[in-house]
Structure formats: structure tokens, C-alpha cells
Protein backbone atom coordinates (compact mmCIF):
# COMPACT_ATOMS: atom_id res chain seq x y z
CA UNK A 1 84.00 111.54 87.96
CA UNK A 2 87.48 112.22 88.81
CA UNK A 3 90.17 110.84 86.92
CA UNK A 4 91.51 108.52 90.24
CA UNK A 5 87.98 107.16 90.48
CA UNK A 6 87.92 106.12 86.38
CA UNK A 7 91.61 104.21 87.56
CA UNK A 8 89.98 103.02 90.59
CA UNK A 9 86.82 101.51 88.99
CA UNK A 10 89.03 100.13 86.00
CA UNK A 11 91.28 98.22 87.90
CA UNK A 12 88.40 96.75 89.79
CA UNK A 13 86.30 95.66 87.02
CA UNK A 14 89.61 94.21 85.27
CA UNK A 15 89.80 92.39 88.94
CA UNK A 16 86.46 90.93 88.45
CA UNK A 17 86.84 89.99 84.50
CA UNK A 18 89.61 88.03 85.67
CA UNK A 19 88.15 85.91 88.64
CA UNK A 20 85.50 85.04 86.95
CA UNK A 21 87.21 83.52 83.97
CA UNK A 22 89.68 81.87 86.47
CA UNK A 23 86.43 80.48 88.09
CA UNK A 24 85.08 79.64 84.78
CA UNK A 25 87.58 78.78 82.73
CA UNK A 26 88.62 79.15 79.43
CA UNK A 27 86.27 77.70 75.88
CA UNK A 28 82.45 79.50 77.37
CA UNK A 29 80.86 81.46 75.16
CA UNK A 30 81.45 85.59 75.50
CA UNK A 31 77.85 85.56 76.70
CA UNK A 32 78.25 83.49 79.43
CA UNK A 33 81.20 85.52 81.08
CA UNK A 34 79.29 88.53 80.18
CA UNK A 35 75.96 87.34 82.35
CA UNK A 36 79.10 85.97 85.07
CA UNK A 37 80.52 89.09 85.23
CA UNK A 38 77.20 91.31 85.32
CA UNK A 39 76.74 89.48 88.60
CA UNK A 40 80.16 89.61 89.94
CA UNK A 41 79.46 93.55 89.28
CA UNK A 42 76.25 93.59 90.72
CA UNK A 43 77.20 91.53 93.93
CA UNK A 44 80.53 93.60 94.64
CA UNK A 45 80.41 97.40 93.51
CA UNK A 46 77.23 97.78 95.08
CA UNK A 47 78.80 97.29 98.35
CA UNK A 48 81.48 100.34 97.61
């Protein structure tokens, strides 16, 4: 994996970590933005 890719894929999954604590907000436990954020992952970098 190329070096741009690594950025690319960083900056997207920094992108998702974000909307889904903006959807969830803040005072969930780690596990629950971890199961949010599995999805989110799922749902979107399957379509790349």
C-alpha cells in the first residue's frame, strides 16, 4: 500500500470517527462508538 493510499484511508476513517460521535454525542461508552463506527466502515469503504 502506497504511502498516498495510508493518507487517503486515514483521513477517511478520522472522517467517519468524527460523524459518528457528532451523531452520537459525547458520554457513550468506547464500545458503543466502536460497534458505530465498525458500521460506518463497513457501510462506506466498501463502496470505494
Amino acid at each position: 500500500m502506497t504511502k498516498k493510499k495510508i493518507t487517503q484511508l486515514s483521513y477517511e476513517i478520522t472522517g467517519f470517527a468524527i460523524k459518528v460521535h457528532k451523531t452520537l454525542g459525547p458520554g457513550l461508552l468506547e464500545s458503543v462508538y466502536e460497534e458505530c463506527l465498525k458500521i460506518e466502515l463497513v457501510r462506506n469503504l466498501n463502496k470505494s
